[in-house]
C-alpha atoms as a PDB file:
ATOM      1  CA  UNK A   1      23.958  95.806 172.306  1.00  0.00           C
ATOM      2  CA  UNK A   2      26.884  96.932 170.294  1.00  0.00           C
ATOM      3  CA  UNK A   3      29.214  94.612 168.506  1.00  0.00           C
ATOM      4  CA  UNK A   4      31.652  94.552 165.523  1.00  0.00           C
ATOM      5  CA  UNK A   5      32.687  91.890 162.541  1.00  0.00           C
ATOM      6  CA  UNK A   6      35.395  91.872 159.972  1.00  0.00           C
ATOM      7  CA  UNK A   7      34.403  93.377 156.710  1.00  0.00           C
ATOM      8  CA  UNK A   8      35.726  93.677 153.803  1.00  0.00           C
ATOM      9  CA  UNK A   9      36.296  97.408 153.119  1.00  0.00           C
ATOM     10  CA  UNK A  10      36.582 100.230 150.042  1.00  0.00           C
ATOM     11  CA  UNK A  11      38.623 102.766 151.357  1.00  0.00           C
ATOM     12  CA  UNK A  12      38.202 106.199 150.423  1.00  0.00           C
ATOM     13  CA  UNK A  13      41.869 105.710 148.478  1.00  0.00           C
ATOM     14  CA  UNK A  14      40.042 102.914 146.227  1.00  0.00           C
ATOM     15  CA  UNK A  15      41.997 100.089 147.902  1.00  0.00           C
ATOM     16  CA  UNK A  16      40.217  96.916 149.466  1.00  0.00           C
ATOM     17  CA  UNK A  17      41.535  95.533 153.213  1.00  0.00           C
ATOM     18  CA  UNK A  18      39.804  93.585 156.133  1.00  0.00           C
ATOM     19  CA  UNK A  19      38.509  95.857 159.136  1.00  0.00           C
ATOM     20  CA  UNK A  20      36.880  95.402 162.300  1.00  0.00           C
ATOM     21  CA  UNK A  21      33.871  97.192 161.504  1.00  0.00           C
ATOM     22  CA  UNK A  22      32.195  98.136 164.750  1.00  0.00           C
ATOM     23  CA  UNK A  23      28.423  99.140 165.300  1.00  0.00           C
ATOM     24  CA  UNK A  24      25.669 100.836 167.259  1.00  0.00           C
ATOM     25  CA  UNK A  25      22.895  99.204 169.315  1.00  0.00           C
ATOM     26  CA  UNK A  26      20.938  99.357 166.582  1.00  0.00           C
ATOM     27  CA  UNK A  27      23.113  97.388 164.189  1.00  0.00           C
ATOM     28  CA  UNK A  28      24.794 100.569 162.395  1.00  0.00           C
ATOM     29  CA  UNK A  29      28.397 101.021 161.429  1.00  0.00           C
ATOM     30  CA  UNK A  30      29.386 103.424 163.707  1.00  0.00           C
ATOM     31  CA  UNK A  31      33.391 102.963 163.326  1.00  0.00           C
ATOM     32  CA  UNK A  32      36.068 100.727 162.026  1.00  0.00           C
ATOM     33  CA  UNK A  33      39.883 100.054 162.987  1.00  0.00           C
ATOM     34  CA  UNK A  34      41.897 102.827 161.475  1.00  0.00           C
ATOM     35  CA  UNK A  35      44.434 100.262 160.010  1.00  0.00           C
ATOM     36  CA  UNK A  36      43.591  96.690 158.415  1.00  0.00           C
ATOM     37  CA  UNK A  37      43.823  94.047 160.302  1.00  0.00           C
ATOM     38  CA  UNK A  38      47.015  91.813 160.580  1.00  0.00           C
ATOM     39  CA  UNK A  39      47.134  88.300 161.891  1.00  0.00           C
ATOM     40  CA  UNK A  40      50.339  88.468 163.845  1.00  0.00           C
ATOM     41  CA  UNK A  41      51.268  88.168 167.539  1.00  0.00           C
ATOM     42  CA  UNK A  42      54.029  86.647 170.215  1.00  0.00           C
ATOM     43  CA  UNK A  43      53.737  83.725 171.624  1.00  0.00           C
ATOM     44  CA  UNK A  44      52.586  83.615 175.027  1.00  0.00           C
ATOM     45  CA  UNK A  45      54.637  82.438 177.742  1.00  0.00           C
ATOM     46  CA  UNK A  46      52.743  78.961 178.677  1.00  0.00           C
ATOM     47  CA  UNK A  47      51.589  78.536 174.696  1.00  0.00           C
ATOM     48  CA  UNK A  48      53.831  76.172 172.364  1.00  0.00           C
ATOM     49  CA  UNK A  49      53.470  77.284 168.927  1.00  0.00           C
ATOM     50  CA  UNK A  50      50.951  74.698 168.047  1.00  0.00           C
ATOM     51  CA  UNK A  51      48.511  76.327 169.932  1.00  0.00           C
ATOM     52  CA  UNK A  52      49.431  79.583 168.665  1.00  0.00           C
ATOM     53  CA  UNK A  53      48.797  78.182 164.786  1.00  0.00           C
ATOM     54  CA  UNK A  54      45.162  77.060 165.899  1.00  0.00           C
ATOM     55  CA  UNK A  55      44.659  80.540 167.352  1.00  0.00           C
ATOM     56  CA  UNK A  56      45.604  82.137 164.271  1.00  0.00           C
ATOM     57  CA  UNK A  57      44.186  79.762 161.705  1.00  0.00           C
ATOM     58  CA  UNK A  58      40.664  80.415 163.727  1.00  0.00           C
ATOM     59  CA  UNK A  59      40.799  83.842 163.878  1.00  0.00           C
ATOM     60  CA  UNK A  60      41.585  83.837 160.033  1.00  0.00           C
ATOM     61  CA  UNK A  61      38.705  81.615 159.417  1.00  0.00           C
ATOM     62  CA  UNK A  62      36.623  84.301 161.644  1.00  0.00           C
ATOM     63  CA  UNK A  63      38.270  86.942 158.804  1.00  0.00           C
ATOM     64  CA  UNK A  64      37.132  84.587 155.948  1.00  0.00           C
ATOM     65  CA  UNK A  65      33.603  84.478 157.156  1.00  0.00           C
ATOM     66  CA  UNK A  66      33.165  87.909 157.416  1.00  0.00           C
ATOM     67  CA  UNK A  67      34.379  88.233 154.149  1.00  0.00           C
ATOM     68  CA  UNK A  68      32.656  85.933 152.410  1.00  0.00           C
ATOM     69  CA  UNK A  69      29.418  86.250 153.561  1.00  0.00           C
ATOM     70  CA  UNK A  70      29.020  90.124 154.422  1.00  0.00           C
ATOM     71  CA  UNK A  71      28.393  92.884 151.375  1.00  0.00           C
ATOM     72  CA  UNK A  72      31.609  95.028 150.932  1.00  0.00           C
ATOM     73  CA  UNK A  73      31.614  97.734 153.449  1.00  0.00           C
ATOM     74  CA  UNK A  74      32.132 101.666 151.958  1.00  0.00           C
ATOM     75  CA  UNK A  75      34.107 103.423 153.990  1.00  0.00           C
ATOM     76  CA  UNK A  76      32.467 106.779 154.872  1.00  0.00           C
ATOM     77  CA  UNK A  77      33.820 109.830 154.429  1.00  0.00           C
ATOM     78  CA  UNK A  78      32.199 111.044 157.650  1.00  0.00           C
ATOM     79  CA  UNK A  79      30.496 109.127 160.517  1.00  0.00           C
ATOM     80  CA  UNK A  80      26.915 109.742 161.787  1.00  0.00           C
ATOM     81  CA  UNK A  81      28.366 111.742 164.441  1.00  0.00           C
ATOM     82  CA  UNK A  82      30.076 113.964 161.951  1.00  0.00           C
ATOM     83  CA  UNK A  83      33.600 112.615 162.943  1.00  0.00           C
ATOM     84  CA  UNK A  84      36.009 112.535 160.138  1.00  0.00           C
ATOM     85  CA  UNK A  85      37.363 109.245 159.152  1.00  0.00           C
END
């Protein structure tokens, strides 16, 4: 089954950002987001903003996780399928 993680990534420009880093069935990076990722969104119409803190603060600690406890992802300059980045 596919699935994905945050990452800390190289880019091919040298600079460092968190990605979704997505991969294969058989546990392969096979793509990441195009753009890093960025912890901001409205607030939904039944949602008071405490509940939208806790929402954010756990999907940062999701980040932080993936960070800390995954190797630094390269980012290729071509996929396996030969599709540019």
């Amino acid at each position: 089954m596919s699935h994905w993680n945050y990452r800390l990534v190289k880019r091919l420009n040298g600079s460092y950002a968190v990605h979704e880093v997505y991969y294969d069935d058989c546990g392969y990076p096979d793509g990441m987001t195009m753009n890093p990722v960025c912890l901001s969104r409205f607030l939904d119409d039944d949602e008071d903003v405490e509940g939208l803190k806790k929402d954010l603060i756990e999907e940062f600690k999701m980040m932080m996780h993936g960070v800390e406890n995954r190797d630094i992802f390269e980012e290729p300059s071509r996929w396996s399928d030969g599709k540019d980045t």
